[in-house]
C-alpha atoms as a PDB file:
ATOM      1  CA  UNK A   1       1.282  17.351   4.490  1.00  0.00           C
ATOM      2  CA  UNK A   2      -1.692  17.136   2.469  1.00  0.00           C
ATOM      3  CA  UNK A   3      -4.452  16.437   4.555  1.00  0.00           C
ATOM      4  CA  UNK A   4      -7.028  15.418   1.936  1.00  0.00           C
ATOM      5  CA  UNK A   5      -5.018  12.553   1.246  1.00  0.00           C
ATOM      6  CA  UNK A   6      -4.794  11.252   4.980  1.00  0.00           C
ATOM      7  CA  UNK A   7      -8.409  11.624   5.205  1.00  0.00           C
ATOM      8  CA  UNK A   8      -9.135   9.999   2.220  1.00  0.00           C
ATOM      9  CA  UNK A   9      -7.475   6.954   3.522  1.00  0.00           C
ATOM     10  CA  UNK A  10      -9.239   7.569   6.471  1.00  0.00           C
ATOM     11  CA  UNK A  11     -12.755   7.688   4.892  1.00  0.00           C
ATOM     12  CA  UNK A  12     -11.716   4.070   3.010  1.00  0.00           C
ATOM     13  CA  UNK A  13     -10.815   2.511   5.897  1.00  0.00           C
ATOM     14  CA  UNK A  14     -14.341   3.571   7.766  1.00  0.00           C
ATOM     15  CA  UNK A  15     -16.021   2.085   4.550  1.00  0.00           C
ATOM     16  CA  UNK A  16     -13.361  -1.420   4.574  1.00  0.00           C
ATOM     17  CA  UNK A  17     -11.769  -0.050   1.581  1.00  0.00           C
ATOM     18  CA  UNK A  18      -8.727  -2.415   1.447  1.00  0.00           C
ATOM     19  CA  UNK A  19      -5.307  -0.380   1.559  1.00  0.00           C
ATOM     20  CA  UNK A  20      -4.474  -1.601  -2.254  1.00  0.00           C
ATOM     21  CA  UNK A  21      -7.428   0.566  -3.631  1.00  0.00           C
ATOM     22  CA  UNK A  22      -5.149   3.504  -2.907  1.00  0.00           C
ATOM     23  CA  UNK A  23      -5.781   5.821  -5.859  1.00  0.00           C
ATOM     24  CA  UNK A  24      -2.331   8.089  -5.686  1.00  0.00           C
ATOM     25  CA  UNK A  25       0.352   6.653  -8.051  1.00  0.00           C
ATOM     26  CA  UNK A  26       3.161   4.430  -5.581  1.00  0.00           C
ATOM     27  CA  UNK A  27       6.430   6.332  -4.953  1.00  0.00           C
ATOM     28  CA  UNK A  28       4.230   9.958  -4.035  1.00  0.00           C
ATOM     29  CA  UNK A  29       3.960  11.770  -0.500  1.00  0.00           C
ATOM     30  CA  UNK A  30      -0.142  11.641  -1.489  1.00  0.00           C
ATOM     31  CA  UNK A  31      -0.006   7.808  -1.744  1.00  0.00           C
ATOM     32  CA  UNK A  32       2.231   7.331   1.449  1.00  0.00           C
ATOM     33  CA  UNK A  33       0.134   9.959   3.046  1.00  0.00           C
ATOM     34  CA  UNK A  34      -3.231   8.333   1.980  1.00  0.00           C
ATOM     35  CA  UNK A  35      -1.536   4.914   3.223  1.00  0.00           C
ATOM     36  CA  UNK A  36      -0.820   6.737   6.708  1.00  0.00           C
ATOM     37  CA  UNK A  37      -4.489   7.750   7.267  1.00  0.00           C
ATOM     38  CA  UNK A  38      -5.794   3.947   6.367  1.00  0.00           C
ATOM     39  CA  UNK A  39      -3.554   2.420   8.614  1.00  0.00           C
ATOM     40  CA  UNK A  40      -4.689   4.653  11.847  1.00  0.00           C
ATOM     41  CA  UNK A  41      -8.376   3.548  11.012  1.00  0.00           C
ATOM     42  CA  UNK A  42      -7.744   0.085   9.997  1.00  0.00           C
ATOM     43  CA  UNK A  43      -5.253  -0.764  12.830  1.00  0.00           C
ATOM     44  CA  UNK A  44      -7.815   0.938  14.908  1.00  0.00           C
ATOM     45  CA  UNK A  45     -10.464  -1.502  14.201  1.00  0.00           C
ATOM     46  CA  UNK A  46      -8.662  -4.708  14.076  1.00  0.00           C
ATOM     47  CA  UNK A  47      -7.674  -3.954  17.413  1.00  0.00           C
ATOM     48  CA  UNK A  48     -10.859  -3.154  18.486  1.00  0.00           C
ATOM     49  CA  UNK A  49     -12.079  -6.633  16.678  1.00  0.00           C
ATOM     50  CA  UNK A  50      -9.544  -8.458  18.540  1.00  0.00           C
ATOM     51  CA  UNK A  51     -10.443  -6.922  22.067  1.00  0.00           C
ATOM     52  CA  UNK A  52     -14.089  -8.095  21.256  1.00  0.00           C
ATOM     53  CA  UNK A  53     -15.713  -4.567  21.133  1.00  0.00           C
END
């Protein structure tokens, strides 16, 4: 797994980087990968948004 992709994703989700700004080409492990780390942050903060903290 390449973790620079996973963090990347990461890193745009912390900075509300929608998901279609992915940068890897579609159909690569790097853009699924990047895809993977976005959704852990971003699914972490619309939950957090919809628990009012």
């Amino acid at each position: 797994m390449s973790t620079d992709a996973y963090r990347e994703g990461q890193r745009a989700a912390a900075k509300d980087i929608p998901a279609a700004a992915n940068p890897y080409q579609d159909g690569t492990k790097d853009h699924e990968q990047w895809a993977e780390g976005h959704d852990l942050v971003a699914g972490a903060e619309e939950a957090n948004q919809s628990e009012g903290t």
